[in-house]
C-alpha atoms as a PDB file:
ATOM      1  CA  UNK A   1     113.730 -43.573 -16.234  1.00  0.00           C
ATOM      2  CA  UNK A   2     113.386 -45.642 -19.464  1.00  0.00           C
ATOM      3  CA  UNK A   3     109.548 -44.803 -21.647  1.00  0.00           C
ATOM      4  CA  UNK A   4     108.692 -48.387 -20.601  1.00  0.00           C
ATOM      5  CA  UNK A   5     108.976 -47.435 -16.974  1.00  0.00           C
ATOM      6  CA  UNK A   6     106.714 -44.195 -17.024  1.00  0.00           C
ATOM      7  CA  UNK A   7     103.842 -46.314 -19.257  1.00  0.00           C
ATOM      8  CA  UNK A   8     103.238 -48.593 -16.224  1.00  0.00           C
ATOM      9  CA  UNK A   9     103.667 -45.930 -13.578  1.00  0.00           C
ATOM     10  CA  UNK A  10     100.494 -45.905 -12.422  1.00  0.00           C
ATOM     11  CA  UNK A  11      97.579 -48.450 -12.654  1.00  0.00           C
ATOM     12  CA  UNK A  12      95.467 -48.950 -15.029  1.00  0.00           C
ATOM     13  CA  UNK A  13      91.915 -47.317 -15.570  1.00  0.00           C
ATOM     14  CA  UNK A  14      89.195 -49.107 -13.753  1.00  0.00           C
ATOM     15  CA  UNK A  15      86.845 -51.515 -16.448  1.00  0.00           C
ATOM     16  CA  UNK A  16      83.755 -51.530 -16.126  1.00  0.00           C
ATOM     17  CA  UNK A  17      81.539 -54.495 -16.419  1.00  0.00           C
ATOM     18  CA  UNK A  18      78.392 -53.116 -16.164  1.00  0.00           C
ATOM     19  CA  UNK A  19      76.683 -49.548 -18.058  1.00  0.00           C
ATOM     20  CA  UNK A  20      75.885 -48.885 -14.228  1.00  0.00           C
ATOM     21  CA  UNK A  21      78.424 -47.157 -12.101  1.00  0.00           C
ATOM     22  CA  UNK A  22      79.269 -48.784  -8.771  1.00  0.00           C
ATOM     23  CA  UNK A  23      77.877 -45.995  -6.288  1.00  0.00           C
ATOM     24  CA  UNK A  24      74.304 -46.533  -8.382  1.00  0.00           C
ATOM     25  CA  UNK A  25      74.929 -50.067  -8.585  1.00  0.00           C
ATOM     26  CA  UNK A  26      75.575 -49.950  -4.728  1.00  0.00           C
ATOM     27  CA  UNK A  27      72.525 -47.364  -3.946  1.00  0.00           C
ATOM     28  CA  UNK A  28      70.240 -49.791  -6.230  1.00  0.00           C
ATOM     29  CA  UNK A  29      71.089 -53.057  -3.732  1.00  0.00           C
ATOM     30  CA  UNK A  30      70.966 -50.916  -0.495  1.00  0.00           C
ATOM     31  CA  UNK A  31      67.436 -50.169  -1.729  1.00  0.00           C
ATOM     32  CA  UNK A  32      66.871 -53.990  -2.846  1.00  0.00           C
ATOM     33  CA  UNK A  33      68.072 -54.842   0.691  1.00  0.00           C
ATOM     34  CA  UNK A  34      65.821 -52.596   2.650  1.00  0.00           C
ATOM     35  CA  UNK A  35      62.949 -53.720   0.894  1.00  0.00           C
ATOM     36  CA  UNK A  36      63.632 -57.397   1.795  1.00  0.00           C
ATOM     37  CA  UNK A  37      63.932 -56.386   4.782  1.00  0.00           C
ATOM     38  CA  UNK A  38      60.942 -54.672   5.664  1.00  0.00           C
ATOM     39  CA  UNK A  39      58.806 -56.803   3.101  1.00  0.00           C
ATOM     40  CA  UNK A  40      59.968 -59.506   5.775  1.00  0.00           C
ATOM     41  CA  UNK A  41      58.625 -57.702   8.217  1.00  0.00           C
ATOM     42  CA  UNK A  42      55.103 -57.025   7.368  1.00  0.00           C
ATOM     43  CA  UNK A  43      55.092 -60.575   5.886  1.00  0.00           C
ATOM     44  CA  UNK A  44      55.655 -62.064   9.211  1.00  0.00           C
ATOM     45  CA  UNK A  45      52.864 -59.274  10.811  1.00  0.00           C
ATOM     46  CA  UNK A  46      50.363 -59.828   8.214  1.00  0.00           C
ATOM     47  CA  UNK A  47      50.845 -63.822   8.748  1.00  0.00           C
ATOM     48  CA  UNK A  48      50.354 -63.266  12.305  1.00  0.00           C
ATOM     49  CA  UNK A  49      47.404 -61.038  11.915  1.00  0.00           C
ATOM     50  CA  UNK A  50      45.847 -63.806   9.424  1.00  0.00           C
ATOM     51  CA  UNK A  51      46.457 -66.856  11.401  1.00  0.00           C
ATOM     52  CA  UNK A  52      45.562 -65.197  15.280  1.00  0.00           C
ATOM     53  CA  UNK A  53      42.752 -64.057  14.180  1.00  0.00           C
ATOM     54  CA  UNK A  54      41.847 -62.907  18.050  1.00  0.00           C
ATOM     55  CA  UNK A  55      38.814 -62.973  19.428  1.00  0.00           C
ATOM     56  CA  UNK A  56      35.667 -62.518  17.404  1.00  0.00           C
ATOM     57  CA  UNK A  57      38.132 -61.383  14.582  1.00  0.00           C
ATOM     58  CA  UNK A  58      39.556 -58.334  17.120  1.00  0.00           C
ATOM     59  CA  UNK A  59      42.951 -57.235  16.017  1.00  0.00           C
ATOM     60  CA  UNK A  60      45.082 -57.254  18.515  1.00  0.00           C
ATOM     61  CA  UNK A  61      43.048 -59.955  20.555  1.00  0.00           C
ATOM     62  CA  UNK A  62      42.436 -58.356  23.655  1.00  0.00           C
ATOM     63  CA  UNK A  63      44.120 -57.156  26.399  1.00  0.00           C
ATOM     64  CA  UNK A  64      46.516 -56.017  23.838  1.00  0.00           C
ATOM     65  CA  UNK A  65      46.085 -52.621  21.893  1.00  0.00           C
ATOM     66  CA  UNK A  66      48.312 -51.088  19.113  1.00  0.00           C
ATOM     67  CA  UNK A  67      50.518 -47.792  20.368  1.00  0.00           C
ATOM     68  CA  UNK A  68      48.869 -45.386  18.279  1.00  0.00           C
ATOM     69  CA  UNK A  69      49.937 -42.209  19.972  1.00  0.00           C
ATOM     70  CA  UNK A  70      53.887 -43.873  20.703  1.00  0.00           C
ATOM     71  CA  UNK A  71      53.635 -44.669  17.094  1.00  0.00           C
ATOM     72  CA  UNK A  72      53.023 -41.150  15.991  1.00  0.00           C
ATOM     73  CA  UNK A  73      55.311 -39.020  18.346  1.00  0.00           C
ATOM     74  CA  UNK A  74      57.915 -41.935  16.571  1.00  0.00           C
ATOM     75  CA  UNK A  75      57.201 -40.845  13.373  1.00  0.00           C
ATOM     76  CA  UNK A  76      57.471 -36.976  13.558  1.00  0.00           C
ATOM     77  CA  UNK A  77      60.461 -37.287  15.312  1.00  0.00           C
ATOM     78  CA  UNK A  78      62.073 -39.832  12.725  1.00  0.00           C
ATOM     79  CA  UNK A  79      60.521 -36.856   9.624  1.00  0.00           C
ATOM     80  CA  UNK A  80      61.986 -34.195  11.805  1.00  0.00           C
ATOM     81  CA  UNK A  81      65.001 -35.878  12.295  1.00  0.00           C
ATOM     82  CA  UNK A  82      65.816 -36.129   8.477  1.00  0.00           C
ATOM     83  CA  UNK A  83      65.055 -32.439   8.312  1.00  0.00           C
ATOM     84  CA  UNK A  84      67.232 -31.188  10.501  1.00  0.00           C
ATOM     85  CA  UNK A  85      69.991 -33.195   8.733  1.00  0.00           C
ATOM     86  CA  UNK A  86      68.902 -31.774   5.497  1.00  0.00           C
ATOM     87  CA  UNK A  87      69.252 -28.314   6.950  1.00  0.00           C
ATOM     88  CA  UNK A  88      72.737 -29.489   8.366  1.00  0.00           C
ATOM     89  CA  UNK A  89      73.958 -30.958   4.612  1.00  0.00           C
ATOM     90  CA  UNK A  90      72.575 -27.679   3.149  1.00  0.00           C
ATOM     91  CA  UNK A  91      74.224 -25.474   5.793  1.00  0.00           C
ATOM     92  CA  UNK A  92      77.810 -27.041   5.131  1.00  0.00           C
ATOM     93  CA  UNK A  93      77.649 -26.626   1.784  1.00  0.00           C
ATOM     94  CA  UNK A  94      76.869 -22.592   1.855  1.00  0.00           C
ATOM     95  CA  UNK A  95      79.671 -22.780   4.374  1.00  0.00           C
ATOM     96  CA  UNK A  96      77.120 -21.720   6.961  1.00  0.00           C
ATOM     97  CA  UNK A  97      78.964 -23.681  10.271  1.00  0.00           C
ATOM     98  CA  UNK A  98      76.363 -22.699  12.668  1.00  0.00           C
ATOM     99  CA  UNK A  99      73.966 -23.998  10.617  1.00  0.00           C
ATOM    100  CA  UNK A 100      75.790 -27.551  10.472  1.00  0.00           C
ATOM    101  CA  UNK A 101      76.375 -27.609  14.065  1.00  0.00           C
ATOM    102  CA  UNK A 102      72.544 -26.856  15.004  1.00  0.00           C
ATOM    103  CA  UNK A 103      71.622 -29.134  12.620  1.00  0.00           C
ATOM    104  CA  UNK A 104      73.676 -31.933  13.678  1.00  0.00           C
ATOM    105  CA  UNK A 105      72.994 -31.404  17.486  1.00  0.00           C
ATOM    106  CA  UNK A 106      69.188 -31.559  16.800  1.00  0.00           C
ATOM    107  CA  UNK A 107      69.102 -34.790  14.784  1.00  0.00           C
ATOM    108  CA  UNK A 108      71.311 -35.916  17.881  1.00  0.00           C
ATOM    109  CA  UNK A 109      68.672 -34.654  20.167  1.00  0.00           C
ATOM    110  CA  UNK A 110      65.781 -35.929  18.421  1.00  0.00           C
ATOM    111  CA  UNK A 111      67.603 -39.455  17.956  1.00  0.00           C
ATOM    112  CA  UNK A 112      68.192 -39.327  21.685  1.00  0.00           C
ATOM    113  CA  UNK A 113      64.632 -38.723  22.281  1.00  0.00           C
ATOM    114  CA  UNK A 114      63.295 -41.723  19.660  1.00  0.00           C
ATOM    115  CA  UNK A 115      65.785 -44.040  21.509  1.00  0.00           C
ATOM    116  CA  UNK A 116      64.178 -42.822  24.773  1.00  0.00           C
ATOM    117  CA  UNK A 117      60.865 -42.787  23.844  1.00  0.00           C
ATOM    118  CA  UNK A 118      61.487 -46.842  22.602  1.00  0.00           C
ATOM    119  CA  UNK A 119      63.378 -47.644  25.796  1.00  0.00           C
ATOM    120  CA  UNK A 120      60.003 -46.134  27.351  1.00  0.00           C
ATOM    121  CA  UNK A 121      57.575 -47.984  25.507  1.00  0.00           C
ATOM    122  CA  UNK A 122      59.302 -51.263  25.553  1.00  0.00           C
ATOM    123  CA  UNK A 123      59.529 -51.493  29.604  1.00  0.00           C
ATOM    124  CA  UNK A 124      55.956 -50.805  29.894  1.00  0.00           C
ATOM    125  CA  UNK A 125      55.312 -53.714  27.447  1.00  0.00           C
ATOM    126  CA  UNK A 126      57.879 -56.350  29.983  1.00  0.00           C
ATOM    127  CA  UNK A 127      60.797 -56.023  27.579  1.00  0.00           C
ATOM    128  CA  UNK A 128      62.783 -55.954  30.922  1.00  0.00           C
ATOM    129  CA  UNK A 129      66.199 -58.105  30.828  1.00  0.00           C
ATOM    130  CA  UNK A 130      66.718 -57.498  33.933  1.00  0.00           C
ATOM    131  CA  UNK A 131      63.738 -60.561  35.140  1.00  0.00           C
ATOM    132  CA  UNK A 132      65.304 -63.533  34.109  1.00  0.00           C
ATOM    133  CA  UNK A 133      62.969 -65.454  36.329  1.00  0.00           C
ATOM    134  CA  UNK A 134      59.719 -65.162  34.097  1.00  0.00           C
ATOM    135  CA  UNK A 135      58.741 -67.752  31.998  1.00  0.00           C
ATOM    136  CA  UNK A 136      56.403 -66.165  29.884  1.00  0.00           C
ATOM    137  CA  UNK A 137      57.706 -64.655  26.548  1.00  0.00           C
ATOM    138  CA  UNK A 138      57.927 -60.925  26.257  1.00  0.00           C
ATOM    139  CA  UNK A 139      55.252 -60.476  23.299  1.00  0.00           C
ATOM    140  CA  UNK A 140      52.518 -62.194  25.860  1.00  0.00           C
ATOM    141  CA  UNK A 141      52.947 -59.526  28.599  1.00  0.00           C
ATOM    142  CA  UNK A 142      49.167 -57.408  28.474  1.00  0.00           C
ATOM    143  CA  UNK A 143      49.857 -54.079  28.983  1.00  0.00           C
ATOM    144  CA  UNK A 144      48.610 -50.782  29.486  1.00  0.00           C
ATOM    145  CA  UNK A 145      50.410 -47.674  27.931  1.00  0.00           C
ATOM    146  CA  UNK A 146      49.538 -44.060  29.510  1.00  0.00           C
ATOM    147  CA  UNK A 147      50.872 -42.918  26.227  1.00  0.00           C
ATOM    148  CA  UNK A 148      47.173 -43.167  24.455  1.00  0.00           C
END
């Protein structure tokens, strides 16, 4: 093998562009992205609150209520949920296996039960597919939840 053939063995070293490195680069437009996305979201509620004003300036106009109780179950399971994959990541890395795997199989579990607990809620509010024949849009269906 000839000196000129060894220089150009292997690629070149990456150039940088930018003072940032790409994985904090990439973490800092993930967390651009999500707030779009959920700036979006209560821009769109907040409209809606402004402009339906309800009755007598009731938010939701009645029959409709806000899920309080759904809402908060959500919630602790979603914070318990990270926790148990904190406890998993920590686990691994003292090479504690049990750990990981009772860690892992409760986020599943508690992911199982927020997917549930949605699939729950959003029958009892006429998210059904299943009745093609209604005419009236989902988000007008009144509804009582035995949840609060």
């Amino acid at each position: 093998m000839t000196a000129h053939a060894v220089e150009h063995e292997h690629p070149p070293p990456i150039h940088y562009s930018s003072r940032v490195s790409p994985a904090v680069l990439g973490m800092f437009l993930f967390i651009a992205s999500e707030i779009m996305l959920f700036g979006s979201f209560f821009t769109v509620y907040f409209f809606d609150r402004v402009v339906n004003n309800g009755v007598n300036g009731q938010w939701p106009p009645p029959p409709f209520h806000r899920p309080v109780f759904v809402a908060g179950v959500n919630t602790l399971i979603l914070l318990s949920s990270s926790a148990t994959v904190h406890w998993a990541t920590t686990s691994i890395k003292r090479g504690n296996r049990a750990g990981l795997q009772a860690g892992l199989l409760l986020t599943f579990l508690l992911g199982l039960t927020f997917l549930v607990t949605q699939i729950i809620e959003y029958h009892r509010i006429g998210f059904n597919t299943s009745d093609t024949s209604s005419s009236a849009s989902p988000a007008c269906t009144a509804h009582t939840s035995s949840w609060a």
